[in-house]
C-alpha atoms as a PDB file:
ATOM      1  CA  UNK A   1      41.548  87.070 122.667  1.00  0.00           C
ATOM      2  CA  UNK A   2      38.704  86.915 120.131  1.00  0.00           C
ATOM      3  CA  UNK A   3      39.383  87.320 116.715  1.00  0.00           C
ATOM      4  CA  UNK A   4      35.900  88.785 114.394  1.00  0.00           C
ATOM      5  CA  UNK A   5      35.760  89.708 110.579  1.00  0.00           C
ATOM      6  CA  UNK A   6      33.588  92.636 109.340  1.00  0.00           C
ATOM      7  CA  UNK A   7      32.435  92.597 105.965  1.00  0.00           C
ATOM      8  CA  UNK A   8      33.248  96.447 104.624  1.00  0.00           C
ATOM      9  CA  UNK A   9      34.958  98.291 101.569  1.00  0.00           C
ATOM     10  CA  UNK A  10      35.128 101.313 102.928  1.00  0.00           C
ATOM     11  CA  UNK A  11      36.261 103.872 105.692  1.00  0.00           C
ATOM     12  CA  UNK A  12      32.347 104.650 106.135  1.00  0.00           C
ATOM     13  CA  UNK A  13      31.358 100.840 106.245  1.00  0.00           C
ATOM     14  CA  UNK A  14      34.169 100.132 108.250  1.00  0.00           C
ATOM     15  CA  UNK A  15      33.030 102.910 110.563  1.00  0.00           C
ATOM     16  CA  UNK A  16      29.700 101.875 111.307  1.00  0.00           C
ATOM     17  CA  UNK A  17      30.224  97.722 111.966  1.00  0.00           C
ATOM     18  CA  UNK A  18      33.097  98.972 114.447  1.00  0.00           C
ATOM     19  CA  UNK A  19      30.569 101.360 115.979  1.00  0.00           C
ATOM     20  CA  UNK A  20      27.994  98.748 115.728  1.00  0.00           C
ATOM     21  CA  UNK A  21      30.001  96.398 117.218  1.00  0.00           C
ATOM     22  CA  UNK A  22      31.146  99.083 120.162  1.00  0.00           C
ATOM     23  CA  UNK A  23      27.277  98.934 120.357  1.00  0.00           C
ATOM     24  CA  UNK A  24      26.336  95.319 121.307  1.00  0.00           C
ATOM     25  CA  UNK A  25      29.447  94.319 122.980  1.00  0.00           C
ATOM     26  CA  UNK A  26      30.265  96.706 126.044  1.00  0.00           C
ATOM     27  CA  UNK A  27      31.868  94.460 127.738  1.00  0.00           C
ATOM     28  CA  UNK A  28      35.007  94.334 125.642  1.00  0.00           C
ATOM     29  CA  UNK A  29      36.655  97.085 125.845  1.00  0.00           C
ATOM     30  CA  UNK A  30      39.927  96.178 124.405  1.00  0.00           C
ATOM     31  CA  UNK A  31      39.418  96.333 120.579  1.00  0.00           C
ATOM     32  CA  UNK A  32      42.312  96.771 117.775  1.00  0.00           C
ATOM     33  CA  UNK A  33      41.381  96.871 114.590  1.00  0.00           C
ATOM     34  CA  UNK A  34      43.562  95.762 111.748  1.00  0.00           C
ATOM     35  CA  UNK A  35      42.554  96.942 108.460  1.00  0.00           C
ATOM     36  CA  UNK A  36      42.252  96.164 105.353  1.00  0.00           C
ATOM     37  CA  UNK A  37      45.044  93.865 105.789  1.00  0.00           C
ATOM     38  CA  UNK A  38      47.198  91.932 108.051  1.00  0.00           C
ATOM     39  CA  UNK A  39      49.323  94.707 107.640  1.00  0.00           C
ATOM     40  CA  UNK A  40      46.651  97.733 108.782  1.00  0.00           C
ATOM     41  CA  UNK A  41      46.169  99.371 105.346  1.00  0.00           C
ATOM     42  CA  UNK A  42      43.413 101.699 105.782  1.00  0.00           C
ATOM     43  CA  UNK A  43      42.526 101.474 109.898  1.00  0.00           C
ATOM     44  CA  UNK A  44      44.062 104.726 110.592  1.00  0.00           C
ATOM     45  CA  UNK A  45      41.154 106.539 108.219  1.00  0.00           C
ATOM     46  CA  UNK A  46      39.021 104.388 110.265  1.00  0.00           C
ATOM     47  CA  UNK A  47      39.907 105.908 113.519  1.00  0.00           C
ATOM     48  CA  UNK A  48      40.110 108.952 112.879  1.00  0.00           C
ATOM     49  CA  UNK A  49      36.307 108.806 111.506  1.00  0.00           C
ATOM     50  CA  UNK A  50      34.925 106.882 114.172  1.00  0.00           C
ATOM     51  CA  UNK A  51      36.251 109.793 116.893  1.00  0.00           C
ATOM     52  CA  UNK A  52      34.722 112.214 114.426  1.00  0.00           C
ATOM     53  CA  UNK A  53      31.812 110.562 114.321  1.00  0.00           C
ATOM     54  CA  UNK A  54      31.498 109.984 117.853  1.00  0.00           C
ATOM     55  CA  UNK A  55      32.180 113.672 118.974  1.00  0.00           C
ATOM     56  CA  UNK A  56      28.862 113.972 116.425  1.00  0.00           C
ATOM     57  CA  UNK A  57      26.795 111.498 118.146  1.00  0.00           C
ATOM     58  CA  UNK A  58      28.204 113.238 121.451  1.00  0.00           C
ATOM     59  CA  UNK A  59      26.487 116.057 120.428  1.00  0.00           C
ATOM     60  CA  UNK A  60      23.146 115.131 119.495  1.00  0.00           C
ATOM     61  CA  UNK A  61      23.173 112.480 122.525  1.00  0.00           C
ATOM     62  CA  UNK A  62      22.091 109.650 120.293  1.00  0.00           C
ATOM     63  CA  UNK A  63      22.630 106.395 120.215  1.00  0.00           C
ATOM     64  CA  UNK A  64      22.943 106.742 123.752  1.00  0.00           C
ATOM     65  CA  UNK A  65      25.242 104.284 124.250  1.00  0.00           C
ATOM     66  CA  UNK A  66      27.678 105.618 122.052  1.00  0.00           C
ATOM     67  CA  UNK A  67      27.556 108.679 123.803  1.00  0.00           C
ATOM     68  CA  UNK A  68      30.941 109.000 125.837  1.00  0.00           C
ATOM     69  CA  UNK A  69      31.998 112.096 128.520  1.00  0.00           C
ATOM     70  CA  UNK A  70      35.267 112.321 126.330  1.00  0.00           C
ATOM     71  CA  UNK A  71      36.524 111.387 123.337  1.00  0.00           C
ATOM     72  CA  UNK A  72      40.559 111.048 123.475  1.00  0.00           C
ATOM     73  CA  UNK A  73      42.197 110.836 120.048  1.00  0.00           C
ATOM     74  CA  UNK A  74      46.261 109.987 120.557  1.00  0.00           C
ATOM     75  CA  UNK A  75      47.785 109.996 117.209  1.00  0.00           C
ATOM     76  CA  UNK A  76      51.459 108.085 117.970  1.00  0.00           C
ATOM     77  CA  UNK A  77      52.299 107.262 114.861  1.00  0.00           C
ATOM     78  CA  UNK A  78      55.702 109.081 114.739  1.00  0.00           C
ATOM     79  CA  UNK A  79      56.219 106.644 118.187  1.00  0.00           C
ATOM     80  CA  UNK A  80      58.809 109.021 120.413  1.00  0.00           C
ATOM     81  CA  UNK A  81      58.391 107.498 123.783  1.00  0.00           C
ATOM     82  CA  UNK A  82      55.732 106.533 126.825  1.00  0.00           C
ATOM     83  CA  UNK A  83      56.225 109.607 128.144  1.00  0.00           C
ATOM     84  CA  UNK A  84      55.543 111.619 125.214  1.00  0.00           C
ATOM     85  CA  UNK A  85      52.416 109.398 124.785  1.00  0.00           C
ATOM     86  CA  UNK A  86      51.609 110.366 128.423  1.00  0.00           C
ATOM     87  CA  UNK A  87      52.209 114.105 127.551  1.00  0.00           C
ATOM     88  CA  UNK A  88      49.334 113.988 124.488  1.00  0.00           C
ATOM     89  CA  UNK A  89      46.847 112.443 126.550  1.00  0.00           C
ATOM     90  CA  UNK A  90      47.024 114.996 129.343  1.00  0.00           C
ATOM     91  CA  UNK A  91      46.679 117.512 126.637  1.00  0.00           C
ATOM     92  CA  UNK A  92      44.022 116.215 125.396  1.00  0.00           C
ATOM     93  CA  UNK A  93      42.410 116.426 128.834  1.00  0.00           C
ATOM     94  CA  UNK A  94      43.286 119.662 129.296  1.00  0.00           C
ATOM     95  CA  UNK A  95      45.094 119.099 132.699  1.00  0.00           C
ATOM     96  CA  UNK A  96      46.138 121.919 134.666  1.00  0.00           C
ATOM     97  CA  UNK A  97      49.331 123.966 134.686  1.00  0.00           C
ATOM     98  CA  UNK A  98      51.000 122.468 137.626  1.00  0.00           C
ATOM     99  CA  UNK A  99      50.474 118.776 136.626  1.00  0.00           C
ATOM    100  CA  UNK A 100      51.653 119.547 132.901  1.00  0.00           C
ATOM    101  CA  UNK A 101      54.601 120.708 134.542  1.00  0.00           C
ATOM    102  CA  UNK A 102      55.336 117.725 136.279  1.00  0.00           C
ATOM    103  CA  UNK A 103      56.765 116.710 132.670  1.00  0.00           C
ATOM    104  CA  UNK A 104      58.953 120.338 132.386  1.00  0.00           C
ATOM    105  CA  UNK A 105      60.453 119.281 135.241  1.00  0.00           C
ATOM    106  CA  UNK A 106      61.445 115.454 134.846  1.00  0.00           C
ATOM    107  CA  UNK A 107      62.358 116.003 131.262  1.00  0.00           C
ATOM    108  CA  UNK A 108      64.858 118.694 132.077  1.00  0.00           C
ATOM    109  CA  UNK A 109      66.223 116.176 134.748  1.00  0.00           C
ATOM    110  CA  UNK A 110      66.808 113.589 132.386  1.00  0.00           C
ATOM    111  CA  UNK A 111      68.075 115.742 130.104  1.00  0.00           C
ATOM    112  CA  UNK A 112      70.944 116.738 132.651  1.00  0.00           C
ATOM    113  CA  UNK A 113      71.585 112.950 133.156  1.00  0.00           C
ATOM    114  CA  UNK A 114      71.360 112.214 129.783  1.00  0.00           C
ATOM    115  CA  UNK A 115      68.665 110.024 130.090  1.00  0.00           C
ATOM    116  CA  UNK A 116      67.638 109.096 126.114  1.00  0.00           C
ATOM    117  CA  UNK A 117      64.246 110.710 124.515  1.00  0.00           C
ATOM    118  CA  UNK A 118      62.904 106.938 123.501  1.00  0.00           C
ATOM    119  CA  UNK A 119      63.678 105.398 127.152  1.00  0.00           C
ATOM    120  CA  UNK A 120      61.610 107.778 129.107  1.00  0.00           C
ATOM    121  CA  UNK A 121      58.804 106.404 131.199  1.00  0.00           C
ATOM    122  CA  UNK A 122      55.324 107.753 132.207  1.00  0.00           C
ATOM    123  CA  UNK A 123      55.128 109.700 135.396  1.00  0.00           C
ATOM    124  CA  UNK A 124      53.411 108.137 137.857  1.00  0.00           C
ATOM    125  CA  UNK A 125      51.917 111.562 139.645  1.00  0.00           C
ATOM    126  CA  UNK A 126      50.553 112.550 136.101  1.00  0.00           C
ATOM    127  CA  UNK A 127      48.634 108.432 136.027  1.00  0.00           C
ATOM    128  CA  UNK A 128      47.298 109.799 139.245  1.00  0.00           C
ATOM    129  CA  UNK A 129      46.332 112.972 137.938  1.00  0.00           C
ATOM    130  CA  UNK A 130      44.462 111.383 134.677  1.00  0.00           C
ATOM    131  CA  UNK A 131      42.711 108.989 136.549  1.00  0.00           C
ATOM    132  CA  UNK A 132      40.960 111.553 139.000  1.00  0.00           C
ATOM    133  CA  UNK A 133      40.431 113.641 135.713  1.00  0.00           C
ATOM    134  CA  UNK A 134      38.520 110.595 133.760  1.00  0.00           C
ATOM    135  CA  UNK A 135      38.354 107.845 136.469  1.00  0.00           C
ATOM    136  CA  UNK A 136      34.274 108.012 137.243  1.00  0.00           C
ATOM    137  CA  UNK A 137      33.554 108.938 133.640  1.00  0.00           C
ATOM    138  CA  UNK A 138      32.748 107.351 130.598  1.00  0.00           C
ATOM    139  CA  UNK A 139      35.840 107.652 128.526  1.00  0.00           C
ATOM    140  CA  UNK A 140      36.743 106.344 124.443  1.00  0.00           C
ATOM    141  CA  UNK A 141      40.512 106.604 123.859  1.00  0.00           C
ATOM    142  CA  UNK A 142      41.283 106.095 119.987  1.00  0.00           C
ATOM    143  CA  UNK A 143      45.042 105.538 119.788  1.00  0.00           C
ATOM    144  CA  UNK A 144      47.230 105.035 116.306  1.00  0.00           C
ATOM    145  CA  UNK A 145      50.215 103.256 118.133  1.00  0.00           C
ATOM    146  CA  UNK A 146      53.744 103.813 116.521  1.00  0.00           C
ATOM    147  CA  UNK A 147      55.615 101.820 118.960  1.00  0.00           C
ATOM    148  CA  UNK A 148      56.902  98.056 118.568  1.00  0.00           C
ATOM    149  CA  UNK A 149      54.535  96.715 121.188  1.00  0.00           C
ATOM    150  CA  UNK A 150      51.006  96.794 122.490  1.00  0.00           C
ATOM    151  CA  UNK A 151      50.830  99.497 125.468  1.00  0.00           C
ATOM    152  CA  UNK A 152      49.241  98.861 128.809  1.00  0.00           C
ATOM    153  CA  UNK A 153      46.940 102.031 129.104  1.00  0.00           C
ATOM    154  CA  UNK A 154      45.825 101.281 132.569  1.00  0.00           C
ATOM    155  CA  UNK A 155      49.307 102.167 133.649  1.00  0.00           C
ATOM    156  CA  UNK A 156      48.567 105.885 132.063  1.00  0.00           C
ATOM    157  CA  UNK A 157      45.422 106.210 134.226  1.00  0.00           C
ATOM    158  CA  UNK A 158      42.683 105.294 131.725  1.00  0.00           C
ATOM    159  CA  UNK A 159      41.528 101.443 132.978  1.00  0.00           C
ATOM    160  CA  UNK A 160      39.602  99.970 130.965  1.00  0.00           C
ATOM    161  CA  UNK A 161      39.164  96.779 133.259  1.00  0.00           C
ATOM    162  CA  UNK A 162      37.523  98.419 135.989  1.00  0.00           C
ATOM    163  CA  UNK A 163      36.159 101.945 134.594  1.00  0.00           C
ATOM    164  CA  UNK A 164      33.755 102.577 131.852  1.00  0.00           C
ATOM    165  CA  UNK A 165      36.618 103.146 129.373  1.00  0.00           C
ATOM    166  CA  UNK A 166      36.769 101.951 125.838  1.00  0.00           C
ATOM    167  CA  UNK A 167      40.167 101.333 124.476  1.00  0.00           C
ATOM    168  CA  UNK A 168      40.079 101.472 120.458  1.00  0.00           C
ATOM    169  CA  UNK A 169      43.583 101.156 118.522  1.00  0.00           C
ATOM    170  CA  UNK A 170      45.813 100.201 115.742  1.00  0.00           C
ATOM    171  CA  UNK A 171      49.278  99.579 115.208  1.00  0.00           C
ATOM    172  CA  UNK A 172      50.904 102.335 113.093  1.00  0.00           C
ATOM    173  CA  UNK A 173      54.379 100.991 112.808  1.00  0.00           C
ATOM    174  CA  UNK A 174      54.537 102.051 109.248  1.00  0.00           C
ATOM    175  CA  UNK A 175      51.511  99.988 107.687  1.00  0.00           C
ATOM    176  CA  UNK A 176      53.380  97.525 105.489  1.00  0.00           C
ATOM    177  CA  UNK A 177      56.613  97.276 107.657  1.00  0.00           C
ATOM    178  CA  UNK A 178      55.104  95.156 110.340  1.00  0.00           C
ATOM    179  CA  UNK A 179      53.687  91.854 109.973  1.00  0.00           C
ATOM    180  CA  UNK A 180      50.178  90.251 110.330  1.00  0.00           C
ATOM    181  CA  UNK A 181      52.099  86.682 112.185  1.00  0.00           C
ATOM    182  CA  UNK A 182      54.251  89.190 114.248  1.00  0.00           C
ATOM    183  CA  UNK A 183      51.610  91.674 114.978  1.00  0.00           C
ATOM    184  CA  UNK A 184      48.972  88.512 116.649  1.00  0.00           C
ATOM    185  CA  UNK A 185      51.573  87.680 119.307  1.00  0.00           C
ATOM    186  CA  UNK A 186      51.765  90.909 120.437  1.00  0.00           C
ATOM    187  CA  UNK A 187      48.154  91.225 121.645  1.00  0.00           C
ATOM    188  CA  UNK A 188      48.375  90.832 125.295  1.00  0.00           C
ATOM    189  CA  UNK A 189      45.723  93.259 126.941  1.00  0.00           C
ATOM    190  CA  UNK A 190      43.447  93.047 123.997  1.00  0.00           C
ATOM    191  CA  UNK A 191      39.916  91.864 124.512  1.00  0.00           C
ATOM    192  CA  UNK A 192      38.955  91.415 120.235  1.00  0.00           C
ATOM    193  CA  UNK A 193      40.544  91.750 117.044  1.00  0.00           C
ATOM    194  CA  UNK A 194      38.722  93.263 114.496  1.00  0.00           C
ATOM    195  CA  UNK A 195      39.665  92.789 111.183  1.00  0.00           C
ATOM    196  CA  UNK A 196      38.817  92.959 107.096  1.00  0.00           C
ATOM    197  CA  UNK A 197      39.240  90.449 104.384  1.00  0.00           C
ATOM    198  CA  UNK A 198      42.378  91.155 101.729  1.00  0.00           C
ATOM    199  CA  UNK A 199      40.212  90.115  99.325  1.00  0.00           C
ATOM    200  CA  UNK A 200      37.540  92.619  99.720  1.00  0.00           C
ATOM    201  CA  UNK A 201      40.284  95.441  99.148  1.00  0.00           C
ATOM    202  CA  UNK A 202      41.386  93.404  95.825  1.00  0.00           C
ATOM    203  CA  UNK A 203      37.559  93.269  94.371  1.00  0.00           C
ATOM    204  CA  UNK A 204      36.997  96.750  93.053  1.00  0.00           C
ATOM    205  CA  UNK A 205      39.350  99.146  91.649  1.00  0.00           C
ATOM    206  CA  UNK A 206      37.531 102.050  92.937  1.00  0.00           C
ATOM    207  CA  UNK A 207      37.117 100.971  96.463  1.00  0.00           C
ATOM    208  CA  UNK A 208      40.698 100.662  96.506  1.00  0.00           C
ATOM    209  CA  UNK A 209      41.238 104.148  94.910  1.00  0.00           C
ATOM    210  CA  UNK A 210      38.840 105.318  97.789  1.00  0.00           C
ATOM    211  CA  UNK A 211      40.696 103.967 100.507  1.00  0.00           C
ATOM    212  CA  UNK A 212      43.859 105.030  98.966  1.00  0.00           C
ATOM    213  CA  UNK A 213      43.087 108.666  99.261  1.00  0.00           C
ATOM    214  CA  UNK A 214      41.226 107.838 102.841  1.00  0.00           C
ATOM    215  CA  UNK A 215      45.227 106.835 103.804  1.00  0.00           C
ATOM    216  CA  UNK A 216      46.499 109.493 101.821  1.00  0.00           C
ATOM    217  CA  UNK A 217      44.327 112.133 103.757  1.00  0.00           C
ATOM    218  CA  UNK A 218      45.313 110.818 106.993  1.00  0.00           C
ATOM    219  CA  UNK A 219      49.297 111.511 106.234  1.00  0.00           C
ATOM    220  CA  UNK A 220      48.659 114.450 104.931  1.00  0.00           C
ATOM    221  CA  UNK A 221      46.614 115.389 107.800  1.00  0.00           C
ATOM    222  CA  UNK A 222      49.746 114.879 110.051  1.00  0.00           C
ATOM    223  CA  UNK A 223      52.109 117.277 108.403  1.00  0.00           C
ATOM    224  CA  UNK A 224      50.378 120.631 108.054  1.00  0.00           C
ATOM    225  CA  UNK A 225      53.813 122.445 108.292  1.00  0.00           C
ATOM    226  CA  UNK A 226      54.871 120.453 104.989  1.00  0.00           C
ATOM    227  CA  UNK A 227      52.963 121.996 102.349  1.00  0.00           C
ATOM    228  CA  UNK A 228      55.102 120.031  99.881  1.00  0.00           C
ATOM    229  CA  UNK A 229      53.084 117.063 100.895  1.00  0.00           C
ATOM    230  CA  UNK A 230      50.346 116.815  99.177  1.00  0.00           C
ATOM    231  CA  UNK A 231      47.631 113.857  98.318  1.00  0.00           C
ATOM    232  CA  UNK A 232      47.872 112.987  94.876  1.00  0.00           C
ATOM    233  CA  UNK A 233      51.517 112.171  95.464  1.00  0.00           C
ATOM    234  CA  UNK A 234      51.007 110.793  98.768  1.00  0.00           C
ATOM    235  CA  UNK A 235      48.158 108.346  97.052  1.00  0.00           C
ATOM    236  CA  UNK A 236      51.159 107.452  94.587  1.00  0.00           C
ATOM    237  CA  UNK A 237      53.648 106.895  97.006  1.00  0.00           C
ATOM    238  CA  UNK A 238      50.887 104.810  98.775  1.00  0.00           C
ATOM    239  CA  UNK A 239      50.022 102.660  95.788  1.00  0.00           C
ATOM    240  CA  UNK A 240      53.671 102.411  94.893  1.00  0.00           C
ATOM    241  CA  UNK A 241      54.329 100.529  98.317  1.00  0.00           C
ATOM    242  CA  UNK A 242      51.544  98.399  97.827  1.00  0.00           C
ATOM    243  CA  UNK A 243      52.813  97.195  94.529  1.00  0.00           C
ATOM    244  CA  UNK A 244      56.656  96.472  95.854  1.00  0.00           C
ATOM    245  CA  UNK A 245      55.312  94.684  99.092  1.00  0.00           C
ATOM    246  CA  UNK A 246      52.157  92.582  97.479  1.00  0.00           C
ATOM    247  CA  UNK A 247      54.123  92.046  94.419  1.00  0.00           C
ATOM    248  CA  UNK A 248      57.489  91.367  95.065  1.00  0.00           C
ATOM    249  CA  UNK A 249      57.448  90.658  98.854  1.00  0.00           C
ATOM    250  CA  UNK A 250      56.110  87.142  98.617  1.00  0.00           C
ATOM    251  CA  UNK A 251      57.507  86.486  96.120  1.00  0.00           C
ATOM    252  CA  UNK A 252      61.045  86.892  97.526  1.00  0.00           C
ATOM    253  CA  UNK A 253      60.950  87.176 101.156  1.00  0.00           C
ATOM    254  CA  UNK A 254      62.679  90.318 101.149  1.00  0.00           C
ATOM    255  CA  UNK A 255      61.279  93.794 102.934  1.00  0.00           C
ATOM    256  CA  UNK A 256      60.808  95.527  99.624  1.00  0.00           C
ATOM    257  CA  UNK A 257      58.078  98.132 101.734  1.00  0.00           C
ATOM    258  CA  UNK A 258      61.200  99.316 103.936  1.00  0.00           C
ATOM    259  CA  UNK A 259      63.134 100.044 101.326  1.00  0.00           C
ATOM    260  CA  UNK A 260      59.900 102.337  99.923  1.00  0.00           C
ATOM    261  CA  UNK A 261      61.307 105.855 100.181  1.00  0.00           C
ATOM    262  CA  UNK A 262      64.534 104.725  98.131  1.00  0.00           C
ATOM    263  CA  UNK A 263      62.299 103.939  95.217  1.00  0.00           C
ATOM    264  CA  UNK A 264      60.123 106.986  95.525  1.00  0.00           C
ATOM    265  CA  UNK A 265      63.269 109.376  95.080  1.00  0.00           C
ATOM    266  CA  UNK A 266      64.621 107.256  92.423  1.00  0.00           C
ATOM    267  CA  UNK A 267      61.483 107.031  90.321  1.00  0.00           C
ATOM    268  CA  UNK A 268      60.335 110.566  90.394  1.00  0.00           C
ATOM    269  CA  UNK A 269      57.552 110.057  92.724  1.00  0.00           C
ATOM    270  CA  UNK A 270      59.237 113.102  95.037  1.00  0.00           C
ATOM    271  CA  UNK A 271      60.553 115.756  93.978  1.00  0.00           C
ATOM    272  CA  UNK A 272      62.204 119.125  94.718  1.00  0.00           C
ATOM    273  CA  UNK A 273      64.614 120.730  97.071  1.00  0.00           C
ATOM    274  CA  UNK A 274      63.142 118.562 100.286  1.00  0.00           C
ATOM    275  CA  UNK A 275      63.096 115.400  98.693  1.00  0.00           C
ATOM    276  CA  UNK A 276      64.430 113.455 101.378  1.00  0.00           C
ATOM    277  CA  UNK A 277      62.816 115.350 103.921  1.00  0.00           C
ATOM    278  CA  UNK A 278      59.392 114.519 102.708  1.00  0.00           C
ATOM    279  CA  UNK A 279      60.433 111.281 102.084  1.00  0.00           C
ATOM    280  CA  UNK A 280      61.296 110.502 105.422  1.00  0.00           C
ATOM    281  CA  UNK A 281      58.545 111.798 106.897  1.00  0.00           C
ATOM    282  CA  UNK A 282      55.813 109.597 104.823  1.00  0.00           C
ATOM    283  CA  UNK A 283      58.088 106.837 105.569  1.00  0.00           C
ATOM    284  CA  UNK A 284      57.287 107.297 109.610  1.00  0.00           C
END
C-alpha cells in the first residue's frame, strides 16, 4: 500500500487534491483518507463534500473523468453490522421490492434463532443482485466506516479490482478513539493512503475553528430527530476532546478521548433533560 501527503487546511482544499488525485491516478481505486490526523479529525467533512461535489460535476458532465453513473454515499458511522451495511447500499441503489425483501425475510429468521444484530452477515443473493445493478457501470462508493476493521466491498457486489468502481473511505470509529499505529495494520484491500500533516491543523487558529464546525456539521447532520443537538455545542464538545486527547493523552498514556462524554456532562458542556442521551449519541 502507498502512503501520499496532501498539503490542505481545509475541507475545500482537502476536497479538490483528493479529487485531483481521483483524477490522475485511475488505477487505484482503493483510497482511505485519514484526516487531519492519525486519528481522522476532519475526513468525514471531506467525504461528504467530495460526493456533493461529484453529484455536481455529474451534472454538468465535466471533468469527464470524474463523471461517475452513481454516486453511493454509506454513512456507517453508528457501525451495526455487515448486513445493515448491505441494507444502505441497496437503498441507495434503489433495488427492487423483492430483493429488499430478501433482508425482511433473513432478519426475521435470525431473529427467531436468536441470531445477534452485530453478527449478521451480508446476503449473498442481494451481492448478486448489486452487482447486476452496478456491475458494467462506472460506480464511486464513499463510505464513513464505523466498524473495527477494513471491509472487503467486493464481497457486497461493488469490485473495485475488476469493474470501474472507485472505493473512497474513512474509518469512523469515533475519531480520537482509534489509533494512527493501529489503524495502518488494518489496511489490507487498500490501494493508497491519503493523508494530512498534524501540523498544518496546529498553524492557524481559524483553520482549525473552520474545520471544527466542518466536523461539527457533519454530527449534526446525522441526528435530525435530535434537535437538542446543535453546532455550537457540538464544536465545544469537539474542541473539548481535542484538548483531553492532545493534551493529556501523551502525556499519560491513558484514553482520556473515551472517557469524553463523562467530562462533557460534568463540565456543563450538555445540558437538559436528555443529557445522556445526547451524550451518547455524539460519542458514537
Amino acid at each position: 500500500m502507498e502512503t501520499e501527503v496532501i498539503n490542505a487546511t481545509d475541507v475545500y482544499q482537502a476536497r479538490e487534491q483528493i479529487l485531483g488525485y481521483i483524477l490522475r491516478h485511475r488505477d487505484q481505486k482503493v483510497i482511505y483518507f485519514t484526516g487531519w490526523s492519525r486519528n481522522g479529525f476532519g475526513a468525514a467533512p471531506v467525504l461528504r463534500s467530495i460526493a456533493q461535489e461529484l453529484r455536481l460535476i455529474k451534472d454538468k458532465k465535466t471533468p469527464a473523468d470524474l463523471c461517475f453513473d452513481r454516486i453511493i454515499y454509506i454513512d456507517c458511522s453508528a457501525w451495526e453490522s455487515r448486513r445493515v451495511m448491505q441494507r444502505k447500499i441497496a437503498e441507495e441503489l434503489e433495488l427492487d421490492l423483492e430483493t429488499m425483501a430478501i433482508f425482511d425475510k433473513q432478519d426475521e429468521e435470525d431473529d427467531f434463532s436468536g441470531k445477534d444484530h452485530s453478527s449478521r452477515d451480508l446476503l449473498r443473493s442481494v451481492s448478486a443482485a448489486i452487482d447486476q445493478t452496478v456491475g458494467h457501470r462506472k460506480i464511486m462508493m464513499i463510505f464513513l466506516n464505523g466498524s473495527d476493521d477494513e471491509v472487503d466491498v467486493s464481497r457486497f457486489g461493488i469490485n473495485p479490482e475488476y469493474r470501474d468502481h472507485t472505493i473512497l473511505w474513512t474509518f469512523r470509529k469515533r475519531y480520537l478513539t482509534m489509533h494512527g499505529r493501529d489503524i495502518a495494520v488494518k489496511l489490507r484491500y487498500t490501494h493508497i493512503h491519503l493523508h494530512t500533516f498534524w501540523g498544518v491543523f496546529l498553524s492557524q487558529s481559524s483553520d482549525r475553528f473552520a474545520l471544527l464546525r466542518e466536523e461539527a456539521s457533519n454530527i449534526v447532520v446525522r441526528h435530525p430527530c435530535m434537535p437538542s443537538i446543535d453546532i455550537r455545542m457540538v464544536t465545544e464538545c469537539c474542541l473539548y476532546e481535542l484538548f483531553m486527547q492532545y493534551g493529556f493523552h501523551r502525556a499519560t498514556g491513558f484514553d482520556w478521548a473515551a472517557h469524553a462524554p463523562n467530562y462533557w456532562m460534568c463540565d456543563g458542556i450538555i445540558k437538559g433533560s436528555r443529557t445522556r442521551e445526547i451524550s451518547s449519541a455524539l460519542h458514537q
